[in-house]
N, C-alpha and C. Protein backbone atom coordinates (compact mmCIF):
# COMPACT_ATOMS: atom_id res chain seq x y z
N UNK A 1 97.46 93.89 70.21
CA UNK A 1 96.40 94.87 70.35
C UNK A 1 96.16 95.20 71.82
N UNK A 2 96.29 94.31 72.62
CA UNK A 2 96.21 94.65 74.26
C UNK A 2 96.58 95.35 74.86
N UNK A 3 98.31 94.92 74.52
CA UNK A 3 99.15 96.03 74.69
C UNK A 3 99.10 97.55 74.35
N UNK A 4 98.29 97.58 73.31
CA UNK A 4 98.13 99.12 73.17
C UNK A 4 97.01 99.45 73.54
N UNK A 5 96.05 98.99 74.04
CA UNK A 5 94.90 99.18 74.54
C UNK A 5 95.46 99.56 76.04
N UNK A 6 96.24 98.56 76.43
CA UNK A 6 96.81 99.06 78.17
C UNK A 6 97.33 100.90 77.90
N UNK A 7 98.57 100.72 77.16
CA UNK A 7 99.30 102.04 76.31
C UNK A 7 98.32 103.48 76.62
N UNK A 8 97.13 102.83 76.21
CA UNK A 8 96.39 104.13 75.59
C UNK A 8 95.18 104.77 76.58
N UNK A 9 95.34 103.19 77.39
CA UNK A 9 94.29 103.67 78.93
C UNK A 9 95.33 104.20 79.71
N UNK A 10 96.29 104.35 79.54
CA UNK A 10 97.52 104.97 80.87
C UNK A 10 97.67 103.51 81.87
N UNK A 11 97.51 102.28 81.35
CA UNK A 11 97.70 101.29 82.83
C UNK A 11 98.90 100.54 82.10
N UNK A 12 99.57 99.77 82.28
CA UNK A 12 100.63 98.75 82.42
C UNK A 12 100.77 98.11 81.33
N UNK A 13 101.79 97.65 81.01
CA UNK A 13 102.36 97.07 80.13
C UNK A 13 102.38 95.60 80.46
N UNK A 14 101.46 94.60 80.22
CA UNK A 14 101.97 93.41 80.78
C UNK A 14 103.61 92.66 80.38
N UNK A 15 103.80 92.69 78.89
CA UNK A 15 105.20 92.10 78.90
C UNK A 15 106.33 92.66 79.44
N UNK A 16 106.12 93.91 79.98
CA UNK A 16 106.91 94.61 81.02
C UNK A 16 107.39 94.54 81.90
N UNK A 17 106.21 93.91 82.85
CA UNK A 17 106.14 93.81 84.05
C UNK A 17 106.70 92.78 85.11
N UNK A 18 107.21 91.77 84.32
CA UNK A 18 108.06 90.88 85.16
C UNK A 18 109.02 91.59 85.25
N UNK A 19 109.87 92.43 84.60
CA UNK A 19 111.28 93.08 84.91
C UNK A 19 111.11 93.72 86.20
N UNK A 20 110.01 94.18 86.90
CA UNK A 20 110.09 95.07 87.88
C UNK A 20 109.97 93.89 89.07
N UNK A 21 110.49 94.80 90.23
CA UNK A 21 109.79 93.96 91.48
C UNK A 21 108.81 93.94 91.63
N UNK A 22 108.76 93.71 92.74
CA UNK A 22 107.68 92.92 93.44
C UNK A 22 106.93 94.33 93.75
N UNK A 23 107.69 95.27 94.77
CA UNK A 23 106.86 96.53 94.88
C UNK A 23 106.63 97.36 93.78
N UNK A 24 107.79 96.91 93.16
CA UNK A 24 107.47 98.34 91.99
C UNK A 24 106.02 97.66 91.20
N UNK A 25 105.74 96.57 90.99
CA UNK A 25 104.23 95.98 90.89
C UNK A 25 103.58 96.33 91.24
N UNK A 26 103.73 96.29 93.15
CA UNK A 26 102.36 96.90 93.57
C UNK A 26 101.99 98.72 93.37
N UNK A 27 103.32 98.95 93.73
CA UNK A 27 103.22 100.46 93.64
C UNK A 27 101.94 101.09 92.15
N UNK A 28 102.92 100.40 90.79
CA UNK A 28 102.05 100.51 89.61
C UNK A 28 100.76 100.30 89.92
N UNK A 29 100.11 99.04 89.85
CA UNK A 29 99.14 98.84 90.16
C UNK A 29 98.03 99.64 90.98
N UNK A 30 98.72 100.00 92.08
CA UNK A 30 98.13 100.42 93.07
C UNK A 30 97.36 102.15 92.71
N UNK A 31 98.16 102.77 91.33
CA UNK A 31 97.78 103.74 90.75
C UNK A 31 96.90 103.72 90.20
N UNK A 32 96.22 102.55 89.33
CA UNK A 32 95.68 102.45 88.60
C UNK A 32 94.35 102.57 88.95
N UNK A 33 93.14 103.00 88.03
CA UNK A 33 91.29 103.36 88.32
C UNK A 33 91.03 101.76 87.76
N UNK A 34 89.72 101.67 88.56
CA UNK A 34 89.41 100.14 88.18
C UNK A 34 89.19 99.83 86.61
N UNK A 35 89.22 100.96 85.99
CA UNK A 35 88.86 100.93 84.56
C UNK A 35 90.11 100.27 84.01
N UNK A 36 91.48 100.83 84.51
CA UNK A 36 92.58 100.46 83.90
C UNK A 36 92.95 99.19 84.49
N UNK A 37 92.64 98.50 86.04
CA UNK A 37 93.09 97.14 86.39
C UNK A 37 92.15 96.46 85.52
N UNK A 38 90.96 97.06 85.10
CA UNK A 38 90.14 96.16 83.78
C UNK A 38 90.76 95.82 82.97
N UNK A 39 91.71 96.69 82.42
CA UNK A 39 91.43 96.76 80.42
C UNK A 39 92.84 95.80 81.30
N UNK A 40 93.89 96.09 81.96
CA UNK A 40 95.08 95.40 82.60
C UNK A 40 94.59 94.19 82.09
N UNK A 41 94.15 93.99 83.39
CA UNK A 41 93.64 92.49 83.34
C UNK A 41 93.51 91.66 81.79
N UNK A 42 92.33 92.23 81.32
CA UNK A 42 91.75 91.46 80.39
C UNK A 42 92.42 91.81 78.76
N UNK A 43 93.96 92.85 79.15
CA UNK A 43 94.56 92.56 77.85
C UNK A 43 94.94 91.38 78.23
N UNK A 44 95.94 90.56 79.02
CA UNK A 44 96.62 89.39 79.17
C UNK A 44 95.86 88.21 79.01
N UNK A 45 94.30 88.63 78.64
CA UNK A 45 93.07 87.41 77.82
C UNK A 45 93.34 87.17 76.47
N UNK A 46 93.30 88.22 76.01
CA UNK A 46 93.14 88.99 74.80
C UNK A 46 94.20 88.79 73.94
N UNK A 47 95.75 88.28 75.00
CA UNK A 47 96.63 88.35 74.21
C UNK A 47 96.86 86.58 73.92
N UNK A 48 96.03 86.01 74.75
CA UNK A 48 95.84 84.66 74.83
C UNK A 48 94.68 84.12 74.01
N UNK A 49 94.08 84.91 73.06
CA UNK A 49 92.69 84.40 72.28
C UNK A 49 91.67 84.43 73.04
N UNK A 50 91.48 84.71 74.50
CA UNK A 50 89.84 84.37 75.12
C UNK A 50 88.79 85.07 74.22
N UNK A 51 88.12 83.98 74.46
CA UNK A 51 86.73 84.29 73.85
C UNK A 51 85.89 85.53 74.66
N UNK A 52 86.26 86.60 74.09
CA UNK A 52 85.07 87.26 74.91
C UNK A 52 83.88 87.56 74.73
N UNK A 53 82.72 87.96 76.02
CA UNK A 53 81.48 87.48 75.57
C UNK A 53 80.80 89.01 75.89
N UNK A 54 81.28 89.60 77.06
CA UNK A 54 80.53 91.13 77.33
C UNK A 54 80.77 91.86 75.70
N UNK A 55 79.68 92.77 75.70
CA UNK A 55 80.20 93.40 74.73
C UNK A 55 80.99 94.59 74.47
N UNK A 56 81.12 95.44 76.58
CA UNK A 56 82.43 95.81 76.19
C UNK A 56 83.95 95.13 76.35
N UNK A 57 83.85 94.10 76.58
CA UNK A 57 85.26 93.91 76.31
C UNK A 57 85.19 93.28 74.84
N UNK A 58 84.21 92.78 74.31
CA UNK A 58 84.75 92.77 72.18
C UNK A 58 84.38 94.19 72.06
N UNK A 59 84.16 95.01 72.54
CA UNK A 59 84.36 96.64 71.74
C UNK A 59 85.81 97.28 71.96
N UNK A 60 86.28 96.90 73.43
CA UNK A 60 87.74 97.00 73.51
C UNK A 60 88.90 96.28 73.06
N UNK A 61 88.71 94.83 72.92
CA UNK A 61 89.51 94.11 72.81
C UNK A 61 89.46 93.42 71.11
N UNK A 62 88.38 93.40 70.32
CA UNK A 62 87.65 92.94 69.25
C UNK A 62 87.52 91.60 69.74
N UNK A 63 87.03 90.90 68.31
CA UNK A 63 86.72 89.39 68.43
C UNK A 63 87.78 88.32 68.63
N UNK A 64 88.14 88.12 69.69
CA UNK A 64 89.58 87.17 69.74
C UNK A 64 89.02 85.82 69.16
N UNK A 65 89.08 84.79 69.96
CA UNK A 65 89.33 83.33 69.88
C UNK A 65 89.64 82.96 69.30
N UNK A 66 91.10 82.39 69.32
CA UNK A 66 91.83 81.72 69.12
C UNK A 66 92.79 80.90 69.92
N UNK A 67 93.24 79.91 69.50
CA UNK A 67 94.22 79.23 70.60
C UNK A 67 95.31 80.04 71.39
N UNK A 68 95.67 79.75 72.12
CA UNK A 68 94.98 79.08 73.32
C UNK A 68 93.77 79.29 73.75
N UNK A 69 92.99 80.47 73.72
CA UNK A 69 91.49 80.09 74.00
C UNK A 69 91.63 81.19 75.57
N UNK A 70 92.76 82.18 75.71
CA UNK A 70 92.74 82.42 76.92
C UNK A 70 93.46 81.81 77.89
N UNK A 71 94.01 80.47 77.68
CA UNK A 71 94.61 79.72 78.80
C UNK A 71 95.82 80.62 79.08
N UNK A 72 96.02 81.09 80.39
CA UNK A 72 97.73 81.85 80.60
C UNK A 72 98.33 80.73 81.29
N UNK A 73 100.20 80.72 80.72
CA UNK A 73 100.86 80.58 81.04
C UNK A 73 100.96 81.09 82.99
N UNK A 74 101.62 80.50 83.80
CA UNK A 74 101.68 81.10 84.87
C UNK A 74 102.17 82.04 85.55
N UNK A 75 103.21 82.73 84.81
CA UNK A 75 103.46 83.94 85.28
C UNK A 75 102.16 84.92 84.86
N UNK A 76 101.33 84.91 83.76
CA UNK A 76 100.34 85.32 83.55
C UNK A 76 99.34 85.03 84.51
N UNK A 77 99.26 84.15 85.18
CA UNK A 77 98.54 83.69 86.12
C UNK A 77 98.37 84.50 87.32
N UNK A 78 99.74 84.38 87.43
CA UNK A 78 100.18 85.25 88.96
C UNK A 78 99.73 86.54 88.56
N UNK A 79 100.41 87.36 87.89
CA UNK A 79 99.90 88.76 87.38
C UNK A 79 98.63 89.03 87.10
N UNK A 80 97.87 88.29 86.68
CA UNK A 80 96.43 87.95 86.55
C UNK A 80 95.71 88.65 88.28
N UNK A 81 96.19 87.52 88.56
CA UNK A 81 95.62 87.48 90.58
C UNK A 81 95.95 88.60 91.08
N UNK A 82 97.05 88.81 90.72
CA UNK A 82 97.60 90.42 91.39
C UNK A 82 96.90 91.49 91.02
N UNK A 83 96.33 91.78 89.57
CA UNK A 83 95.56 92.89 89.34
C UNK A 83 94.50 92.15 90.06
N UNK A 84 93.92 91.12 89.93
CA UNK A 84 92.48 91.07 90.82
C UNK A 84 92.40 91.20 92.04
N UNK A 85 93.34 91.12 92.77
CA UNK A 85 93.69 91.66 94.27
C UNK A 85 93.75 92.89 94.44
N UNK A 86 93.75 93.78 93.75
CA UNK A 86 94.38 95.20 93.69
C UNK A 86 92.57 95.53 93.32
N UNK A 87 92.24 94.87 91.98
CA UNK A 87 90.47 95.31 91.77
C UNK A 87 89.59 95.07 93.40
N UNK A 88 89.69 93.96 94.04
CA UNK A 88 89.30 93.95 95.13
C UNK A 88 89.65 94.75 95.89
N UNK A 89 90.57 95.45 96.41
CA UNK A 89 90.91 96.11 97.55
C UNK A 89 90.23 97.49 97.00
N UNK A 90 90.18 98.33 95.87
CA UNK A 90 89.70 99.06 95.62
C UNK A 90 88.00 99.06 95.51
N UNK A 91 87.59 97.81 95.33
CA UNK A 91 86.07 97.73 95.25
C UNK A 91 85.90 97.62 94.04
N UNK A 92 86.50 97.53 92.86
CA UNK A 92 85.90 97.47 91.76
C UNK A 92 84.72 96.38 91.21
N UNK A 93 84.07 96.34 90.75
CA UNK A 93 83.35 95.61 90.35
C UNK A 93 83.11 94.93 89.08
């Protein structure tokens, strides 16, 4: 469901995205409105069961929790940090 939630905001494909480099990462990224390093971000939760608690991300994402509970693997990790580096430099909040 994340995945098409990214799809349908115009932002990134996370299982995609290791195939590219390193710039072609940032480049993507670097396109993106903080709305889309959002939904980015917090599909790769979503696709991990996190519990979410705002109520727009269960209006975007529905009611996950399930195992893992959100825990990412570490390439998820890294990609994780990278959209939040990219939300920071833009100011998002």
């Amino acid at each position: 469901m994340g995945t098409l939630l990214c799809a349908m905001a115009g932002a990134l494909l996370p299982g995609a995205l290791p195939a590219l480099a390193p710039a072609a990462h940032a480049q993507a990224l670097s396109e993106l409105s903080c709305r889309a390093l959002w939904v980015q971000r917090n599909a790769v939760y979503a696709e991990r069961g996190y519990c979410f608690k705002t109520a727009d991300a269960i209006a975007t994402f529905g009611e996950r929790c399930f195992p893992p509970y959100g825990q990412l693997t570490p390439s998820q990790q890294r990609y994780v940090d990278e959209v939040k580096a990219w939300e920071a430099r833009k100011g998002c909040r």
